[in-house]
C-alpha atoms as a PDB file:
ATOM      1  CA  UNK A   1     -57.797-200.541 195.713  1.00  0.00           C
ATOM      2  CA  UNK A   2     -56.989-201.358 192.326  1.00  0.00           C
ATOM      3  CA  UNK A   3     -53.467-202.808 191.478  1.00  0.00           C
ATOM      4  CA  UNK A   4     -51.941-201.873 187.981  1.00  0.00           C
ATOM      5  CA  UNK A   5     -48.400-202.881 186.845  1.00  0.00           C
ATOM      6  CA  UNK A   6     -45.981-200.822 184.599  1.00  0.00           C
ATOM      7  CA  UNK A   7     -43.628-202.144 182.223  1.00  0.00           C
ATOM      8  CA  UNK A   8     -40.614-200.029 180.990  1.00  0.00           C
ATOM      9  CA  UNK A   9     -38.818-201.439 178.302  1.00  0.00           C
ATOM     10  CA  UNK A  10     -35.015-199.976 177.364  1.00  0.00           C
ATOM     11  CA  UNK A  11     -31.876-200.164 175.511  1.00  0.00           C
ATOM     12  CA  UNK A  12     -28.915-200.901 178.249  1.00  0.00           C
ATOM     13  CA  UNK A  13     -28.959-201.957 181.685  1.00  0.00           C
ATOM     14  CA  UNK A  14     -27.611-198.083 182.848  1.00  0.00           C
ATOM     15  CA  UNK A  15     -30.997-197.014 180.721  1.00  0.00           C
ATOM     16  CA  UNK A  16     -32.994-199.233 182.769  1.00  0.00           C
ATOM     17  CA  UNK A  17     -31.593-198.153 186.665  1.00  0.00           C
ATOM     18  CA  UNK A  18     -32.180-194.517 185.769  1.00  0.00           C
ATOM     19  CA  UNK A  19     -35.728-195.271 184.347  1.00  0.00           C
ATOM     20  CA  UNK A  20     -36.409-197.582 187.419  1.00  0.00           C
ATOM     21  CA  UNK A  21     -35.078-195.051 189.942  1.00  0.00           C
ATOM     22  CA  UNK A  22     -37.247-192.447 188.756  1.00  0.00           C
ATOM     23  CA  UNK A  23     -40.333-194.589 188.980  1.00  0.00           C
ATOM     24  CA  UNK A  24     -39.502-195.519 192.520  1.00  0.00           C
ATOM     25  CA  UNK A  25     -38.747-192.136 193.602  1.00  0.00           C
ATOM     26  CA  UNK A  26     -41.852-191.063 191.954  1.00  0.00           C
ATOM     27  CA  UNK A  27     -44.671-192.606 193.388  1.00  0.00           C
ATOM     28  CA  UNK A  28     -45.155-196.053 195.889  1.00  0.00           C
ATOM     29  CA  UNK A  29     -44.494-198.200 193.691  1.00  0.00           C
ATOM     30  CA  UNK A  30     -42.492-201.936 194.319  1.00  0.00           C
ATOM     31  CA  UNK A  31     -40.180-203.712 191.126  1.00  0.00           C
ATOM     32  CA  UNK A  32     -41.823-207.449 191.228  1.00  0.00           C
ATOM     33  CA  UNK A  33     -39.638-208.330 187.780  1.00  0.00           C
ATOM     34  CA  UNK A  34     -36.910-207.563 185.333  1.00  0.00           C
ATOM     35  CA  UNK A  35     -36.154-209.220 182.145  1.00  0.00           C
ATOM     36  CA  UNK A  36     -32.747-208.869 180.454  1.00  0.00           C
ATOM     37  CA  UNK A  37     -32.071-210.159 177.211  1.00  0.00           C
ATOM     38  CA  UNK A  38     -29.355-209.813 174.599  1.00  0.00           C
ATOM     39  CA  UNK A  39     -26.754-209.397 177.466  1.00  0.00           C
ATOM     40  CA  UNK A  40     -28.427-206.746 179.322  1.00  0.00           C
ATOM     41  CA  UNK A  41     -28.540-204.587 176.279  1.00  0.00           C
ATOM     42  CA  UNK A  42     -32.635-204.502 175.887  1.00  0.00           C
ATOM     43  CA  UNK A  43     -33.797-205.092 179.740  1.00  0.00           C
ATOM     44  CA  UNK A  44     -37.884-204.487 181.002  1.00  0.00           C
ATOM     45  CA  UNK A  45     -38.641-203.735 184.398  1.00  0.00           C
ATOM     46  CA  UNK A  46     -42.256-204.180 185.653  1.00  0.00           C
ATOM     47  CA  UNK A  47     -43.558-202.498 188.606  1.00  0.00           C
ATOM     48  CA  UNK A  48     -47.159-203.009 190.448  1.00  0.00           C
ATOM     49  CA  UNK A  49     -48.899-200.664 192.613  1.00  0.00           C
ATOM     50  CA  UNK A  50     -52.297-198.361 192.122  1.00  0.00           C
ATOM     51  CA  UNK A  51     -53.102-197.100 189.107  1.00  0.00           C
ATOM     52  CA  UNK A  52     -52.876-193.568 189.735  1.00  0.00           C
ATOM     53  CA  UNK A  53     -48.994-194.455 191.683  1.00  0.00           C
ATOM     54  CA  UNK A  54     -48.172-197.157 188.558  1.00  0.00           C
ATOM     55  CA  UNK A  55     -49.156-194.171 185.861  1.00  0.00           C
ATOM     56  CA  UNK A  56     -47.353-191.368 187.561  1.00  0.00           C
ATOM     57  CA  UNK A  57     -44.197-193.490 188.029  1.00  0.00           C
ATOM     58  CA  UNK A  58     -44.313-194.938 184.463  1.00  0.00           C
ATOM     59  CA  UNK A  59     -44.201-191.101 183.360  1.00  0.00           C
ATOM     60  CA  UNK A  60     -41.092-190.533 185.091  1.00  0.00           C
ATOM     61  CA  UNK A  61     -39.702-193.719 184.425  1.00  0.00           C
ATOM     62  CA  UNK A  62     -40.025-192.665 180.364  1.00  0.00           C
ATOM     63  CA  UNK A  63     -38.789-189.157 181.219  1.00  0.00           C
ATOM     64  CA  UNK A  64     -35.593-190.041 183.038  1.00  0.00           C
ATOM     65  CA  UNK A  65     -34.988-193.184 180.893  1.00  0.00           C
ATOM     66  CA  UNK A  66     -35.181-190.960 177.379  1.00  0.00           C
ATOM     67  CA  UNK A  67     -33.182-188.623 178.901  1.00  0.00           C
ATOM     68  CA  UNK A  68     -29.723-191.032 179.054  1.00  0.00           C
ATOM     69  CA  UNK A  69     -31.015-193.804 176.568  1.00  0.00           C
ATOM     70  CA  UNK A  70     -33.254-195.131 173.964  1.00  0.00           C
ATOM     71  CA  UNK A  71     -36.855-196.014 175.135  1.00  0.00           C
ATOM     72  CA  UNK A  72     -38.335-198.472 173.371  1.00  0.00           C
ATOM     73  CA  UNK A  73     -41.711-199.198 175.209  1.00  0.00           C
ATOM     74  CA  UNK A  74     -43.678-197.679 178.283  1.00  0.00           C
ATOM     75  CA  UNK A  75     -46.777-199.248 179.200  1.00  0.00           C
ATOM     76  CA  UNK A  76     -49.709-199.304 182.138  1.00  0.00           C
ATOM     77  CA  UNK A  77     -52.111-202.121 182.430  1.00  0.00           C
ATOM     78  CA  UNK A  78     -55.092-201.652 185.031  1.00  0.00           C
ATOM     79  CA  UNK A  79     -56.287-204.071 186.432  1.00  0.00           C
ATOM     80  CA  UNK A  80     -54.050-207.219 184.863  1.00  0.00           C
ATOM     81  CA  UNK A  81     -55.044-210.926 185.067  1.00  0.00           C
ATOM     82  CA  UNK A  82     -53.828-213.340 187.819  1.00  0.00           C
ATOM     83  CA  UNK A  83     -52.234-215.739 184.945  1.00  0.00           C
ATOM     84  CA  UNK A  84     -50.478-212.210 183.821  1.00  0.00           C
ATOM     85  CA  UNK A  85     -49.597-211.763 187.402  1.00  0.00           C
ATOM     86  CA  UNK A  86     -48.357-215.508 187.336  1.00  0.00           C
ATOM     87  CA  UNK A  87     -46.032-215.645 184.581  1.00  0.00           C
ATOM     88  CA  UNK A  88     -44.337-211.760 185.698  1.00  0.00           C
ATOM     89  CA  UNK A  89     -43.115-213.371 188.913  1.00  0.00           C
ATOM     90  CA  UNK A  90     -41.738-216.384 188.047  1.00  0.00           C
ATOM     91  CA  UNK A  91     -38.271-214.812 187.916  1.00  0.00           C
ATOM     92  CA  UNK A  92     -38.659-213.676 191.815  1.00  0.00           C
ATOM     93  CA  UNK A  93     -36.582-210.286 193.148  1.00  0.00           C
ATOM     94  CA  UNK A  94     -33.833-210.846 195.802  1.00  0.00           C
END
């Protein structure tokens, strides 16, 4: 099984739920990060899984996001490093 991770990056925080609810709903996927800066108004949301789920829900993660906001990147990496792995969950998920 290889693991892949999918980073959605968006203008607004309401951007970024609809974007991550899609990806969720769209394939078995599970959030390990999110990354806010400017006061929530350019957040990232990162999401690991198998390729194949990670791809399909990065697809409708883009869709849904561009539909009610500005995308501004949308990105699959196979296979990613352990030190990648390290510094994405540093800022654990309640």
């Amino acid at each position: 099984m290889e693991k892949a991770i999918a980073l959605l990056e968006v203008q607004a925080m309401v951007t970024a739920i609809v974007g991550l609810d899609a990806m969720i709903k769209a394939a078995d996927v599970k959030l390990i990060h999110v990354e806010k800066r400017l006061g929530g108004r350019l957040v990232t949301v990162v999401v690991e899984g198998e390729v194949s789920a990670v791809q399909a829900a990065a697809d409708a993660g883009k869709a849904a996001a561009a539909e009610v906001g500005s995308v501004k990147l949308c990105e699959v990496i196979a296979r990613p490093h352990s030190e990648v792995m390290k510094f994405l969950r540093t800022d654990p998920i309640p």
